[in-house]
Protein backbone atom coordinates (compact mmCIF):
# COMPACT_ATOMS: atom_id res chain seq x y z
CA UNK A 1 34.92 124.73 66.91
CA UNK A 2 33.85 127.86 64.81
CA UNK A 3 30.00 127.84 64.76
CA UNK A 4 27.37 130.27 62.85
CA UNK A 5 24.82 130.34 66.06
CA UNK A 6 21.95 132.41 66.74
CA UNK A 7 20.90 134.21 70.30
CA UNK A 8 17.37 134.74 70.03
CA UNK A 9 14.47 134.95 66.88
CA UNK A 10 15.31 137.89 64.85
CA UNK A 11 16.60 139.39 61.54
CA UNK A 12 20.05 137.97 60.14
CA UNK A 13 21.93 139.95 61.90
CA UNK A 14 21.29 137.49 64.61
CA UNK A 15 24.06 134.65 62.65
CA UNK A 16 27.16 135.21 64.87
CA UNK A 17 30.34 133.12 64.12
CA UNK A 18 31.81 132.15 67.05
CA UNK A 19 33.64 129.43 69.08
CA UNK A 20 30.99 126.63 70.52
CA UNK A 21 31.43 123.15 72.08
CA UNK A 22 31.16 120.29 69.69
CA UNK A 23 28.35 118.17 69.69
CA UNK A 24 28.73 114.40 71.21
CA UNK A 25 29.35 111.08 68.91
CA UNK A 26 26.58 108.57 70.23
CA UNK A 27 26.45 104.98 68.78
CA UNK A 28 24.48 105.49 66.32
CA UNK A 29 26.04 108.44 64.72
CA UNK A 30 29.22 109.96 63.14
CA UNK A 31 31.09 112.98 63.40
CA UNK A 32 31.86 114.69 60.48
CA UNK A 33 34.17 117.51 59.58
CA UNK A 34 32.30 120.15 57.29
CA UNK A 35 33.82 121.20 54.49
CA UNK A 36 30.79 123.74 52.99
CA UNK A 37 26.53 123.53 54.06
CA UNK A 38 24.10 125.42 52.03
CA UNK A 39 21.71 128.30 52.70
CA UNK A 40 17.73 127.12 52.46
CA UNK A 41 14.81 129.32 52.81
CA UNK A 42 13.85 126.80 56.02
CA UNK A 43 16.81 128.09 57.34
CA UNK A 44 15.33 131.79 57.52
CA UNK A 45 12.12 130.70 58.58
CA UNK A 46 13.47 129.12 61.49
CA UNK A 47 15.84 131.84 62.28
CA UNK A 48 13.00 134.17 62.12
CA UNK A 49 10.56 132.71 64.57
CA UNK A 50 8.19 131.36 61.83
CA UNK A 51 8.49 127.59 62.57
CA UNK A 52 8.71 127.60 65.90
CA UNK A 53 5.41 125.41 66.87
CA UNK A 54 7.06 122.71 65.05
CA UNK A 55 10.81 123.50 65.29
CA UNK A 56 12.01 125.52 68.26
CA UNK A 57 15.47 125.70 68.46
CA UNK A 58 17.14 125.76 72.18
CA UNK A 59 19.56 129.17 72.45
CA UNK A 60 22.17 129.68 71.39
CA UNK A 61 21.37 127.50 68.25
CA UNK A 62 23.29 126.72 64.97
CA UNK A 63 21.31 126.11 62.34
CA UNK A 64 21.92 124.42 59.07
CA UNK A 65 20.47 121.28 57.33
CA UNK A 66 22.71 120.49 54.50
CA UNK A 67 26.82 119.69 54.65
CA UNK A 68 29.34 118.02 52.89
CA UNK A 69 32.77 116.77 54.81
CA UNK A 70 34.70 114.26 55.97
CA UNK A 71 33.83 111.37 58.24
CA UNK A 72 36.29 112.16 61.75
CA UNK A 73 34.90 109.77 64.15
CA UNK A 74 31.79 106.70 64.07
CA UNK A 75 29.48 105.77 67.00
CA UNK A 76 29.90 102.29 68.31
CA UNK A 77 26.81 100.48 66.58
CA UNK A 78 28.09 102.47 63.02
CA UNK A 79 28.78 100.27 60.37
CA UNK A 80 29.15 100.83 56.41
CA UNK A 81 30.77 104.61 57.19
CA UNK A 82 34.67 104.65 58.21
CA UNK A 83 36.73 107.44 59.25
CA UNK A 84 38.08 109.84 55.79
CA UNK A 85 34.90 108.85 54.08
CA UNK A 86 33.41 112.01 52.13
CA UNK A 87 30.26 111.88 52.63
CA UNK A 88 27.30 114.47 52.31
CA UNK A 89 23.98 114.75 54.15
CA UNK A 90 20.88 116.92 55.64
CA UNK A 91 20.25 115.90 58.88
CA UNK A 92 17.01 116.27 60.60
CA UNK A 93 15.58 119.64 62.12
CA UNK A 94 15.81 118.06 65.88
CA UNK A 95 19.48 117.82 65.07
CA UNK A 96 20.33 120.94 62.97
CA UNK A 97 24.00 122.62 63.40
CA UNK A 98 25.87 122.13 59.60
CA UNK A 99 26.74 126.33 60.17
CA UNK A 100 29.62 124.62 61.81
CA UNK A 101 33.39 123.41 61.51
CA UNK A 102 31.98 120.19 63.24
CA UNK A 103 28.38 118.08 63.00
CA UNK A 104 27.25 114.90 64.23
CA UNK A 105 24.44 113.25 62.57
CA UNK A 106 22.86 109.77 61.86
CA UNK A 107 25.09 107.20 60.55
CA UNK A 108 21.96 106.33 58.15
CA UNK A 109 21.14 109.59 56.87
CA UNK A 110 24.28 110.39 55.21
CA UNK A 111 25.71 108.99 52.08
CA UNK A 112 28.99 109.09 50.20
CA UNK A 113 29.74 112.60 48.50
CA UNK A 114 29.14 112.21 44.33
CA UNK A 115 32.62 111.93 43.13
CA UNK A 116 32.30 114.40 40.04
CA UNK A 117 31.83 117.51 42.76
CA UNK A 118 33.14 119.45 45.01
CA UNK A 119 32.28 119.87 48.57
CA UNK A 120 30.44 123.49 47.85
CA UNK A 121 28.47 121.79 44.79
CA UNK A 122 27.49 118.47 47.28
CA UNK A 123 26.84 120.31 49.97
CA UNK A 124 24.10 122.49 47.87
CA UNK A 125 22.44 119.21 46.65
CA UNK A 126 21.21 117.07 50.49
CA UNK A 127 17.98 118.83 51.17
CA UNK A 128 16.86 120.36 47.88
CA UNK A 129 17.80 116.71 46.40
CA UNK A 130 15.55 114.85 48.86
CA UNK A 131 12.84 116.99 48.67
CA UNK A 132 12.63 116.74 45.05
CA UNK A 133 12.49 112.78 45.49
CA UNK A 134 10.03 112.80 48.10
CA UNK A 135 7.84 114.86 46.26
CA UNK A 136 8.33 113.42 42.77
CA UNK A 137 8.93 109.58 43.43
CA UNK A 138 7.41 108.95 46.72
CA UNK A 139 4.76 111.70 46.65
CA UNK A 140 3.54 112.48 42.17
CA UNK A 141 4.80 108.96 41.54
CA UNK A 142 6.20 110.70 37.96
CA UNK A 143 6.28 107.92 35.26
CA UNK A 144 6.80 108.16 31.38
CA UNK A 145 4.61 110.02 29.33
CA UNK A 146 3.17 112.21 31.88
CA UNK A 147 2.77 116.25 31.89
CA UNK A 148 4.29 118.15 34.92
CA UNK A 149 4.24 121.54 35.98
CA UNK A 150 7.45 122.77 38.60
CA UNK A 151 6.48 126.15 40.10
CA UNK A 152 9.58 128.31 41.20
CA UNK A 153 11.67 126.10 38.49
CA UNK A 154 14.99 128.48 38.99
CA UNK A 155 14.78 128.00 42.62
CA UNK A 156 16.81 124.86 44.66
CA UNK A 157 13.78 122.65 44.83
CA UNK A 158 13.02 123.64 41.12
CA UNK A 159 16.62 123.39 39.32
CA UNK A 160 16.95 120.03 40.50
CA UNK A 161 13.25 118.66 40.25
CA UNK A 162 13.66 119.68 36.68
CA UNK A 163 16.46 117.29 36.33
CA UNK A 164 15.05 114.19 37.88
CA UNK A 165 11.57 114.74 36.39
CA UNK A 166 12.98 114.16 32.87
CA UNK A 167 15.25 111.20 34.24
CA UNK A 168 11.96 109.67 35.09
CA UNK A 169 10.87 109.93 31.66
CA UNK A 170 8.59 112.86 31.96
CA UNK A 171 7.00 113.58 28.65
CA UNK A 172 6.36 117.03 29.37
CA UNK A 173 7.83 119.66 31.99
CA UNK A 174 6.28 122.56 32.70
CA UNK A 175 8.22 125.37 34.72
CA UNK A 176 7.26 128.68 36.14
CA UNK A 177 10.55 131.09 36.81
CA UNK A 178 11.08 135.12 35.51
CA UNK A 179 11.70 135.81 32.07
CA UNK A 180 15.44 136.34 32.60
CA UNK A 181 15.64 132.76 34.17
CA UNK A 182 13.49 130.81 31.06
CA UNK A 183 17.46 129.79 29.63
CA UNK A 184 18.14 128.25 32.53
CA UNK A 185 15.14 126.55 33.24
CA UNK A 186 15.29 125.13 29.75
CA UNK A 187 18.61 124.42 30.07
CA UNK A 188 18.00 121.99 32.76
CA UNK A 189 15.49 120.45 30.56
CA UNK A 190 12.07 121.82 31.17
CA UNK A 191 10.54 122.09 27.72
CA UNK A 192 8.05 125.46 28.53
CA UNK A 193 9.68 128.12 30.09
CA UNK A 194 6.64 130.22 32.43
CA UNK A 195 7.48 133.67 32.50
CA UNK A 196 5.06 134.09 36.08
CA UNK A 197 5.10 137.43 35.59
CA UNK A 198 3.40 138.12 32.36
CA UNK A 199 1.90 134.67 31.82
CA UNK A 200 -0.87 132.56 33.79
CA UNK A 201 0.29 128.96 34.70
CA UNK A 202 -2.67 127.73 35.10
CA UNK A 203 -3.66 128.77 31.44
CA UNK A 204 -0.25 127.43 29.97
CA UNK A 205 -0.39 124.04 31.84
CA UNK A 206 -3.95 123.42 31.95
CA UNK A 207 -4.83 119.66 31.90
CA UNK A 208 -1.40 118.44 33.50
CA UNK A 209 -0.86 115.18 35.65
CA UNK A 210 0.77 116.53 38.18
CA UNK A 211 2.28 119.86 39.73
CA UNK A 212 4.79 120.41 42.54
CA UNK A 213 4.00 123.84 43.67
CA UNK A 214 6.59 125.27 45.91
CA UNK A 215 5.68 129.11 46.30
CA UNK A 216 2.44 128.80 48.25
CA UNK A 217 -0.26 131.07 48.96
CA UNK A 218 -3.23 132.02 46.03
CA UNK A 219 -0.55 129.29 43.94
CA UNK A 220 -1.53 126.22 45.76
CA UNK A 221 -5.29 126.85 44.42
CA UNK A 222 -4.24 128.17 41.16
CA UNK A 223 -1.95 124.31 40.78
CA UNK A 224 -5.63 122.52 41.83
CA UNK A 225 -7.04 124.21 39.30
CA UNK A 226 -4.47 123.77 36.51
CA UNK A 227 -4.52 120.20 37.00
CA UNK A 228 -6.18 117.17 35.49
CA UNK A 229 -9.37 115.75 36.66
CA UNK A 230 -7.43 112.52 38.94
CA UNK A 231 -4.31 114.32 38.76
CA UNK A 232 -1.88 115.18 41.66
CA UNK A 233 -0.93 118.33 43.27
CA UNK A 234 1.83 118.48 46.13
CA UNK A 235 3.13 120.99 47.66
CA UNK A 236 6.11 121.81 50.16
CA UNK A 237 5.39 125.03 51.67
CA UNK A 238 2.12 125.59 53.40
CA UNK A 239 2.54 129.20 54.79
CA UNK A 240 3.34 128.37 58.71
CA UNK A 241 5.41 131.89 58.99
CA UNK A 242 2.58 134.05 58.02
CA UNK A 243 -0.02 132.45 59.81
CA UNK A 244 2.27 132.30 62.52
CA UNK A 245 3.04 135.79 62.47
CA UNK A 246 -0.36 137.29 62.29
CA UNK A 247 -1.87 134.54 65.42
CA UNK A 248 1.13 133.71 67.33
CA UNK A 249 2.21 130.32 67.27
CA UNK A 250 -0.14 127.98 68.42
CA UNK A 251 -2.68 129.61 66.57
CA UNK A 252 -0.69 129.68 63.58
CA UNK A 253 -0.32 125.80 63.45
CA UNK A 254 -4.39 125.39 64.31
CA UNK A 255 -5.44 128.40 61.32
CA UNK A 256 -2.68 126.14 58.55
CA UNK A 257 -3.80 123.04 59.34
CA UNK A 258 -7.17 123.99 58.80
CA UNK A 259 -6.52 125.80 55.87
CA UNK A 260 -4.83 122.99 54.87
CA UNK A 261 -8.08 120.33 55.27
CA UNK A 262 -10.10 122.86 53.25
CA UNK A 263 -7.61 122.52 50.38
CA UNK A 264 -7.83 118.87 50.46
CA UNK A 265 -11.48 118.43 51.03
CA UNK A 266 -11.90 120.80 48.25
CA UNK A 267 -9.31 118.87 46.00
CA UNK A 268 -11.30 115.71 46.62
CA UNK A 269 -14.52 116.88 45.62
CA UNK A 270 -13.15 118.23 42.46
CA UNK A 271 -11.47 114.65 41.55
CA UNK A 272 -7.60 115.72 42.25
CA UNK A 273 -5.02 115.16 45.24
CA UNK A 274 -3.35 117.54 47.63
CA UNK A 275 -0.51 116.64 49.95
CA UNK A 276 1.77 118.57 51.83
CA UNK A 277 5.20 116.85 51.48
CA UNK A 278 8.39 117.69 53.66
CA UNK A 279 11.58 116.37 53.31
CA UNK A 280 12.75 112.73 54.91
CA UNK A 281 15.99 112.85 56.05
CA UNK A 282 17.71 109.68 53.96
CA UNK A 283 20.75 108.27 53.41
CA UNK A 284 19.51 105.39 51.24
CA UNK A 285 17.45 108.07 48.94
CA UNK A 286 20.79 110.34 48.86
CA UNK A 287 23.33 107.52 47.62
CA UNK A 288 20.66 107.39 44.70
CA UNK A 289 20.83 111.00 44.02
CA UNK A 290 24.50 110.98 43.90
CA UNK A 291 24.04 108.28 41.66
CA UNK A 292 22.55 110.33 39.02
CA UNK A 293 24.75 112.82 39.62
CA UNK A 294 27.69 110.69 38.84
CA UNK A 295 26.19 109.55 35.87
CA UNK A 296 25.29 112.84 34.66
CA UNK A 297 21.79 112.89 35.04
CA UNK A 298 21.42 115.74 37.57
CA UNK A 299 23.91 118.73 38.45
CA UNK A 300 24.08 121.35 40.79
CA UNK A 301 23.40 124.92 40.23
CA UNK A 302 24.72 127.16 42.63
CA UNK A 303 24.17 130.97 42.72
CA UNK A 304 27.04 132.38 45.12
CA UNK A 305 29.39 130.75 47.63
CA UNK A 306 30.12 133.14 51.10
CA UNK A 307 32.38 132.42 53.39
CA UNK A 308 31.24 131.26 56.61
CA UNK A 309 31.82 134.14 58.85
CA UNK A 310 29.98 136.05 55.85
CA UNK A 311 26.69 133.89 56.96
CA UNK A 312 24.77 136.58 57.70
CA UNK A 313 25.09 138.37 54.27
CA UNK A 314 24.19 134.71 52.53
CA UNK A 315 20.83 134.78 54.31
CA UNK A 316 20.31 138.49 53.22
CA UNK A 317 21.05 137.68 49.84
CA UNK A 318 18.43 134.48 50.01
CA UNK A 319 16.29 136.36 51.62
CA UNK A 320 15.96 138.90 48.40
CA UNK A 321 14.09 136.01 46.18
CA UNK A 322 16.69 136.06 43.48
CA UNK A 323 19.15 132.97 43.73
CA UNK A 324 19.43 131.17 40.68
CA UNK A 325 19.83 127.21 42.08
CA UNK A 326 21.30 127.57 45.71
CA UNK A 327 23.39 129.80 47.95
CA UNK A 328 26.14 127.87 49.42
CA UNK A 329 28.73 128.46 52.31
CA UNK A 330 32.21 127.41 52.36
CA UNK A 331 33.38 126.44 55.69
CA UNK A 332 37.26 125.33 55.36
């Protein structure tokens, strides 16, 4: 099969297409036949080195943690998925490789492919989409009537955290993006539009219930500080590639993690929440996702669609901080 592998840590041009072995069917799993997979900014990080105490890759690796195909073969112990099913997914980072013709993932963790879309729009929706949940149902525990604030609200996380905020009745939601992305934003149904760049969030939002901050850094203060005595803050990036790249990393994971108790000893004291939430690779949670979708209650936005051999240009393009929604890659 055609695969989008890297060699070694290093800058994108690292992504080379070529021929590897497919991956083996076991019992609990299915084989699936990828029609398109998505670029996410995890993706870069991991290409680049800057997860590697928690996810290190063995050479020559494909990444990739979103797809949308067909179902071409189910492990023994499988039930509920059949051969020709569309389905779409985003497997977990132990089993990574959707930057390929060919993937093999849970049986549990994937979940039939919304109807109303293609395979480019489902395939931009697995791991953005589950995030989103995690943080917002599992994590903020949004409910009717509340105030919430979505940093980076143009971004994949954002354009679809806008969408399921309001579906869970969200009284008020809050988004930071640039000026030139405020229609957008709006569009999606955030009701203030944040221009970040000549406008203080934590001014404009002060006294919210809740903020998902996904940009990280000075933000992740700036959110404590915006929100409500009691309220919650969550957040999805916690800076692992810098630390990692100024102590090596070991060191790295140590200097975040204490970082990260500071934050949430701080938090405490002050009468508000911190948690760092990642994304829980779920079948169950992605059926209810395309749910909404089908209904009409949350849609894609995708930025640009590049071939796959043109993989390497997609991550150069994410890499620039200026997709709108996601960057997606068409594989057949």
């Amino acid at each position: 099969m055609r695969a989008a592998r890297i060699h070694r840590y290093g800058d994108a041009s690292e992504l080379v297409v070529e021929e590897a072995p497919p991956p083996a069917c076991g019992p609990d799993d299915v084989r699936v036949a990828v029609h398109a997979t998505s670029v996410n900014p995890v993706d870069a990080k991991i290409r680049k080195g800057g997860q590697r105490a928690v996810i290190r890759p063995r050479f020559p690796a494909t990444l990739g943690m979103d797809l949308s195909g067909v179902v071409t073969e189910v492990g023994a112990r499988v039930s509920g998925v059949t051969v020709g099913d569309e389905v779409f997914a985003s497997p977990s980072h132990r089993r990574m490789g959707c930057y390929a013709e060919e993937v093999v993932v849970r049986a549990d963790e994937v979940a039939p492919k919304p109807r109303r879309l293609s395979h480019e729009e489902a395939a931009s929706l697995p791991l953005v989409g589950l995030t989103a949940w995690d943080v917002l149902v599992s994590s903020l525990r949004v409910a009717p009537g509340q105030r919430l604030l979505i940093t980076a609200g143009s971004g994949g996380v954002g354009t679809i955290a806008i969408q399921l905020a309001k579906h869970l009745g969200a009284d008020e939601v809050l988004a930071t993006c640039s000026a030139g992305n405020a229609a957008l934003v709006r569009s999606l149904g955030a009701d203030v539009a944040i221009d970040y760049r000549a406008q203080r969030f934590e001014e404009v939002a002060r006294g919210v219930d809740a903020v998902l901050e996904a940009v990280g850094g000075d933000d992740i203060e700036r959110a404590l500080a915006t929100v409500r005595r009691g309220g919650r803050v969550a957040i999805i990036t916690a800076g692992l590639p810098d630390f990692t790249a100024r102590l090596g990393p070991a060191l790295g994971l140590v200097r975040m993690a204490l970082r990260l108790v500071s934050l949430r000893t701080r938090a405490a004291l002050a009468g508000r929440s911190l948690r760092l939430v990642t994304r829980t690779p779920s079948g169950a949670n992605l059926r209810k996702l395309g749910e909404l979708v089908d209904a009409g209650a949350i849609r894609p936005v995708i930025d640009r669609v590049f071939p796959l051999d043109e993989i390497a240009e997609a991550h150069r393009y994410l890499e620039t901080g200026r997709a709108r929604g996601k960057v997606v890659i068409a594989v057949r």
